[in-house]
N, C-alpha and C. Protein backbone atom coordinates (compact mmCIF):
# COMPACT_ATOMS: atom_id res chain seq x y z
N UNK A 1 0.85 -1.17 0.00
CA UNK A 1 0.00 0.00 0.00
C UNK A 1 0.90 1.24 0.00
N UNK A 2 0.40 1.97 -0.84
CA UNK A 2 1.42 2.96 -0.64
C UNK A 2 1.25 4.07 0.21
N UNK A 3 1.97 5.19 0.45
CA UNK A 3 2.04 6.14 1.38
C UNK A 3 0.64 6.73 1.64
N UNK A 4 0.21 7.22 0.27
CA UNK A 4 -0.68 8.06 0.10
C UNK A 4 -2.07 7.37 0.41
N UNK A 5 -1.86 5.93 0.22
CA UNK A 5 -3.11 4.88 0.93
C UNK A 5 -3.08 4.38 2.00
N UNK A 6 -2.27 4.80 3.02
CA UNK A 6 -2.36 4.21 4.19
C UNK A 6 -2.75 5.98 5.22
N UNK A 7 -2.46 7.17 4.09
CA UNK A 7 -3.00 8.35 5.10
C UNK A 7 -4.25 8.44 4.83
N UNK A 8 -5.00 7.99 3.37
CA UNK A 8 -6.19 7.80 3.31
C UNK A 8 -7.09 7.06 4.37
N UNK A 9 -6.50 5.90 4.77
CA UNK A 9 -7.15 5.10 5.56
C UNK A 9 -7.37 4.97 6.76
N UNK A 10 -5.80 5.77 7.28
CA UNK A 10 -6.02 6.51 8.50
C UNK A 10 -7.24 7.52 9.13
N UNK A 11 -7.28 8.97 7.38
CA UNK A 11 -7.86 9.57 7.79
C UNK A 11 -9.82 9.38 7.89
N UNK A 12 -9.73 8.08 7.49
CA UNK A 12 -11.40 7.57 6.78
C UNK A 12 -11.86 6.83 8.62
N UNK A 13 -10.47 6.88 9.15
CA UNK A 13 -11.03 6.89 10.93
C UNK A 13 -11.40 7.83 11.94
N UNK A 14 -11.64 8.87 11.20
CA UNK A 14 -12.43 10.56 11.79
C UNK A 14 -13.67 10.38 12.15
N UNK A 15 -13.90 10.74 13.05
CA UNK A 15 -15.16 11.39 13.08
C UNK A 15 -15.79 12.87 12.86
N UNK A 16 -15.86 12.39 11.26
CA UNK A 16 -16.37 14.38 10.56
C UNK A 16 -17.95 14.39 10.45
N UNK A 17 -18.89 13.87 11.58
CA UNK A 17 -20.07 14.54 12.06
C UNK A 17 -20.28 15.74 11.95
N UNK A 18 -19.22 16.66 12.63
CA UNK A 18 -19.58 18.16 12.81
C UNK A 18 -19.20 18.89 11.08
N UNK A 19 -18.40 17.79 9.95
CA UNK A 19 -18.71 18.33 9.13
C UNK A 19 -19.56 18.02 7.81
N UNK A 20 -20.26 16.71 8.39
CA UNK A 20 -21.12 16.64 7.59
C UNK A 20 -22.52 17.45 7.68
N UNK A 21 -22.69 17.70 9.22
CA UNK A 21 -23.74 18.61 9.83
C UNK A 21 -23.41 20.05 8.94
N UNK A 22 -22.14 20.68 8.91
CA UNK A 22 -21.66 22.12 8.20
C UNK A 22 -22.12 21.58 6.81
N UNK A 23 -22.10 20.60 6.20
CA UNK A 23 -22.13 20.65 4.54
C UNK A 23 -23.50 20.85 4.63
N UNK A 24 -24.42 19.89 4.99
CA UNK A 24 -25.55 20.10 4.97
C UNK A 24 -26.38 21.32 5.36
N UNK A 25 -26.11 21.56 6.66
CA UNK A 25 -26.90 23.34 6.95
C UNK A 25 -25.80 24.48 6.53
N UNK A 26 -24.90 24.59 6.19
CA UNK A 26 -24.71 26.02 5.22
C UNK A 26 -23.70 25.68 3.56
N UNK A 27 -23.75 24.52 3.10
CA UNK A 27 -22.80 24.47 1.63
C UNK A 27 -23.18 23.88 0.87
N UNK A 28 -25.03 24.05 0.74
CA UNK A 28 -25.33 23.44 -0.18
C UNK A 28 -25.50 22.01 -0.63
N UNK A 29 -25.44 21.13 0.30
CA UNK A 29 -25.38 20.13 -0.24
C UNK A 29 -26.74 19.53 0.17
N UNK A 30 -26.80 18.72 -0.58
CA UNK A 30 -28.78 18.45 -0.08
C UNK A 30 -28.96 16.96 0.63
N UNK A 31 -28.15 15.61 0.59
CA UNK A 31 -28.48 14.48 1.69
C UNK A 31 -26.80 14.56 2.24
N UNK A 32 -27.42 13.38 2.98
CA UNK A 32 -26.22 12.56 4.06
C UNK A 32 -25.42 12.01 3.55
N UNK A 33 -26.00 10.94 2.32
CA UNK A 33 -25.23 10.32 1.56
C UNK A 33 -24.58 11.29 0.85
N UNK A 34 -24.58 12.16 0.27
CA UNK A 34 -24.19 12.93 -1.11
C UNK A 34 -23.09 13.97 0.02
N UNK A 35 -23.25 14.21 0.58
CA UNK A 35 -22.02 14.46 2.08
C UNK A 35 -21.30 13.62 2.24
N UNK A 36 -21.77 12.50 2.69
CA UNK A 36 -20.71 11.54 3.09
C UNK A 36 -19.86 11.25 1.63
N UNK A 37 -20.35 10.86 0.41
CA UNK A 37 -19.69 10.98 -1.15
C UNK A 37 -19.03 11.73 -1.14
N UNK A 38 -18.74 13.34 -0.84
CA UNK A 38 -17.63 14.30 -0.75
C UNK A 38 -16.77 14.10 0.29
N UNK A 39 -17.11 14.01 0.82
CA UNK A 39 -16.18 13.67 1.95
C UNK A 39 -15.28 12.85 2.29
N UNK A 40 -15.57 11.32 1.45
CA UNK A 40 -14.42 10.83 1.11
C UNK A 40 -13.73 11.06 -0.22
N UNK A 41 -14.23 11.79 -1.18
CA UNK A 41 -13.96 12.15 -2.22
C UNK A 41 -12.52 12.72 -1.82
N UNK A 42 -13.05 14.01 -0.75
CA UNK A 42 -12.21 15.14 -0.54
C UNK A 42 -10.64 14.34 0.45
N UNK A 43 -11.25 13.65 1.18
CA UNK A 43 -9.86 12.71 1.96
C UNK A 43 -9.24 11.94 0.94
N UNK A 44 -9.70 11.45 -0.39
CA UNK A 44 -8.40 10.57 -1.36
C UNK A 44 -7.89 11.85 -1.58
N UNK A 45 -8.58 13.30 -2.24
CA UNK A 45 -7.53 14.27 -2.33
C UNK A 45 -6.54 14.80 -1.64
N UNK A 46 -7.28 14.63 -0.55
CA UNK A 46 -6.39 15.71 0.91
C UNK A 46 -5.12 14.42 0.82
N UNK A 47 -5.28 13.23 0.92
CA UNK A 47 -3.75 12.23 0.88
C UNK A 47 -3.25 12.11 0.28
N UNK A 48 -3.20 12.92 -0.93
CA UNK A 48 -2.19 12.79 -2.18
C UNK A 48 -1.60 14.53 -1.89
N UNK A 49 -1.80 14.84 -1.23
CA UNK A 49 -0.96 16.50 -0.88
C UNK A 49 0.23 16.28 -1.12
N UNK A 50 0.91 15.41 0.00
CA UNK A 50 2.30 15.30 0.26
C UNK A 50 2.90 14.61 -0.85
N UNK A 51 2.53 13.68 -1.80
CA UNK A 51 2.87 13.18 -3.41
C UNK A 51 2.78 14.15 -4.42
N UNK A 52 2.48 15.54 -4.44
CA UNK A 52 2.20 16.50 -5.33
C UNK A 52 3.67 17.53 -4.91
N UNK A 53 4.13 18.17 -6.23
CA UNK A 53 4.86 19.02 -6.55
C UNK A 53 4.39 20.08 -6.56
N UNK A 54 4.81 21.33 -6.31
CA UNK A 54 4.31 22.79 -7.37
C UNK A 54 4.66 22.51 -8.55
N UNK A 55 5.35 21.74 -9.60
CA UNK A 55 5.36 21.86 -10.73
C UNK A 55 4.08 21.06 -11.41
N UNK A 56 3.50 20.50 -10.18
CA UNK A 56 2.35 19.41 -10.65
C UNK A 56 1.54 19.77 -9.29
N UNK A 57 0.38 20.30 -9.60
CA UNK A 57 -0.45 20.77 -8.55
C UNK A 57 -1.48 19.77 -8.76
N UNK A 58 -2.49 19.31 -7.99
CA UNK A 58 -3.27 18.35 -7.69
C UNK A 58 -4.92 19.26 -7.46
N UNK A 59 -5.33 18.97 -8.66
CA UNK A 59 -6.60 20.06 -8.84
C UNK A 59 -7.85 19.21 -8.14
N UNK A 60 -8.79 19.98 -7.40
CA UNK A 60 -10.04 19.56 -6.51
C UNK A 60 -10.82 18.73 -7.77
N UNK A 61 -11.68 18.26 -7.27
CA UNK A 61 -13.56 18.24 -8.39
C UNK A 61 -13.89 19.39 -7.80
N UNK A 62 -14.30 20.02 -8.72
CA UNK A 62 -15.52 21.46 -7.99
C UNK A 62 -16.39 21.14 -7.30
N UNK A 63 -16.93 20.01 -7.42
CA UNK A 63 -18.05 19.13 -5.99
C UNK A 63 -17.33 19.00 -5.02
N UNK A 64 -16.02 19.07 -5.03
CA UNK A 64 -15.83 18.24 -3.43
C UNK A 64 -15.62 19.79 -2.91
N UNK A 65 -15.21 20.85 -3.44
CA UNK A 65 -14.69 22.23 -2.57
C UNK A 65 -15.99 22.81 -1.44
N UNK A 66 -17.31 21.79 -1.72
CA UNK A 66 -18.58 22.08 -1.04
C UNK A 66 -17.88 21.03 0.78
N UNK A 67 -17.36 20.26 0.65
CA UNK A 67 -17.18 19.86 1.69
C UNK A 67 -15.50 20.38 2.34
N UNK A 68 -15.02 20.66 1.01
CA UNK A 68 -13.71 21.54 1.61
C UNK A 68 -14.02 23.00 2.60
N UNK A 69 -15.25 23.83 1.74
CA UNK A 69 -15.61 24.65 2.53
C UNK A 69 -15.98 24.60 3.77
N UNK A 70 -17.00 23.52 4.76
CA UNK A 70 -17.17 22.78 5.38
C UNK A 70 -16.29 22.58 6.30
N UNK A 71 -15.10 22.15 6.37
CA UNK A 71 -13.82 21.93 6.56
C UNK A 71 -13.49 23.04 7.23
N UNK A 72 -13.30 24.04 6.09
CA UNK A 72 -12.55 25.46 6.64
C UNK A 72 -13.51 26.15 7.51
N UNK A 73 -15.10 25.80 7.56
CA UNK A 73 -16.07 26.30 8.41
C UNK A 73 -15.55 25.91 10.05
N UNK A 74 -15.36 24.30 10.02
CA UNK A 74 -15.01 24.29 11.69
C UNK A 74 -13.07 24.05 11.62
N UNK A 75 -13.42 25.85 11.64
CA UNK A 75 -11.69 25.98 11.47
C UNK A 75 -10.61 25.13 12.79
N UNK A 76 -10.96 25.15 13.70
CA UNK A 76 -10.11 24.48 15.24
C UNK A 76 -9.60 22.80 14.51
N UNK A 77 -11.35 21.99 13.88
CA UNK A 77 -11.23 20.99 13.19
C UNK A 77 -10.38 20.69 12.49
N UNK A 78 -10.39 21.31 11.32
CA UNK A 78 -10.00 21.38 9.88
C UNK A 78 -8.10 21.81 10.15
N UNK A 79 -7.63 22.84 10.91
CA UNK A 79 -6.00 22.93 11.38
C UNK A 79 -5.73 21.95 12.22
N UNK A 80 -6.36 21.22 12.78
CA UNK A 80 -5.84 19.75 13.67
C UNK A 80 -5.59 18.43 12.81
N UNK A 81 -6.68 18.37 11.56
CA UNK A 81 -6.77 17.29 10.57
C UNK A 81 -5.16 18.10 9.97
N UNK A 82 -4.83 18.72 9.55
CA UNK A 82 -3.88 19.14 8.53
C UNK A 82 -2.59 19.15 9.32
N UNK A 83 -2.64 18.81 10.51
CA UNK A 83 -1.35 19.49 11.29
C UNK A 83 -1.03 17.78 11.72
N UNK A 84 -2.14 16.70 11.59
CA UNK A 84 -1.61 15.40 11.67
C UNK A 84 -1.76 14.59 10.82
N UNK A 85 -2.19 14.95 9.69
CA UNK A 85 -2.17 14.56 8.09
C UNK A 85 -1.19 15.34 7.04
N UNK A 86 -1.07 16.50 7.25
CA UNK A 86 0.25 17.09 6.04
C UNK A 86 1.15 17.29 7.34
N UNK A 87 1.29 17.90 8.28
CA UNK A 87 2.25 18.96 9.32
C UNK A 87 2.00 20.12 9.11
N UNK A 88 1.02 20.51 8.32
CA UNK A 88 1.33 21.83 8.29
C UNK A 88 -0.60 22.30 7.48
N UNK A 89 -1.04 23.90 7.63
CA UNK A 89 -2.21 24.04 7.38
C UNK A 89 -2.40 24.24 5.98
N UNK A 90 -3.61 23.34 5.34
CA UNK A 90 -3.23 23.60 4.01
C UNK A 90 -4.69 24.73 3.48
N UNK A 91 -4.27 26.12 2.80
CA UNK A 91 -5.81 27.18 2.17
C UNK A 91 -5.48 26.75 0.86
């Protein structure tokens, strides 16, 4: 398994309640399921960070930036996920 699949799998052991609750009451998104679908969407992206270059940037789906927003909503959340998944905060 490689690097980038074992931070995936790590991070698919969260409990992001408080941001599936944010997708749903302020980002637009309309069920649970279709939340929970971004949301792991957005964690295979978020684990390929540290495998990406600036000469090779690693572009979102425009669907998942609804649960990225989300994310950056419960900000305390969202800098704790990034500070033990990259080391560092990722905007």
């Amino acid at each position: 398994m490689s690097e980038a699949q074992e931070r995936y799998q790590e991070m698919k052991k969260g409990d992001y309640s408080p941001i599936i609750e944010t997708a749903l009451r302020e980002c637009g998104v309309k069920s649970r399921e279709r939340a929970e679908e971004l949301l792991d969407a957005f964690l295979q992206w978020f684990a390929l960070i540290p495998e990406t270059s600036p000469e090779q940037p690693l572009q979102m789906l425009r669907s998942v930036d609804r649960i990225w927003h989300a994310m950056v909503l419960n900000t305390a959340f969202y800098r704790e996920f990034c500070d033990a998944f990259i080391g560092s905060f990722v905007d």
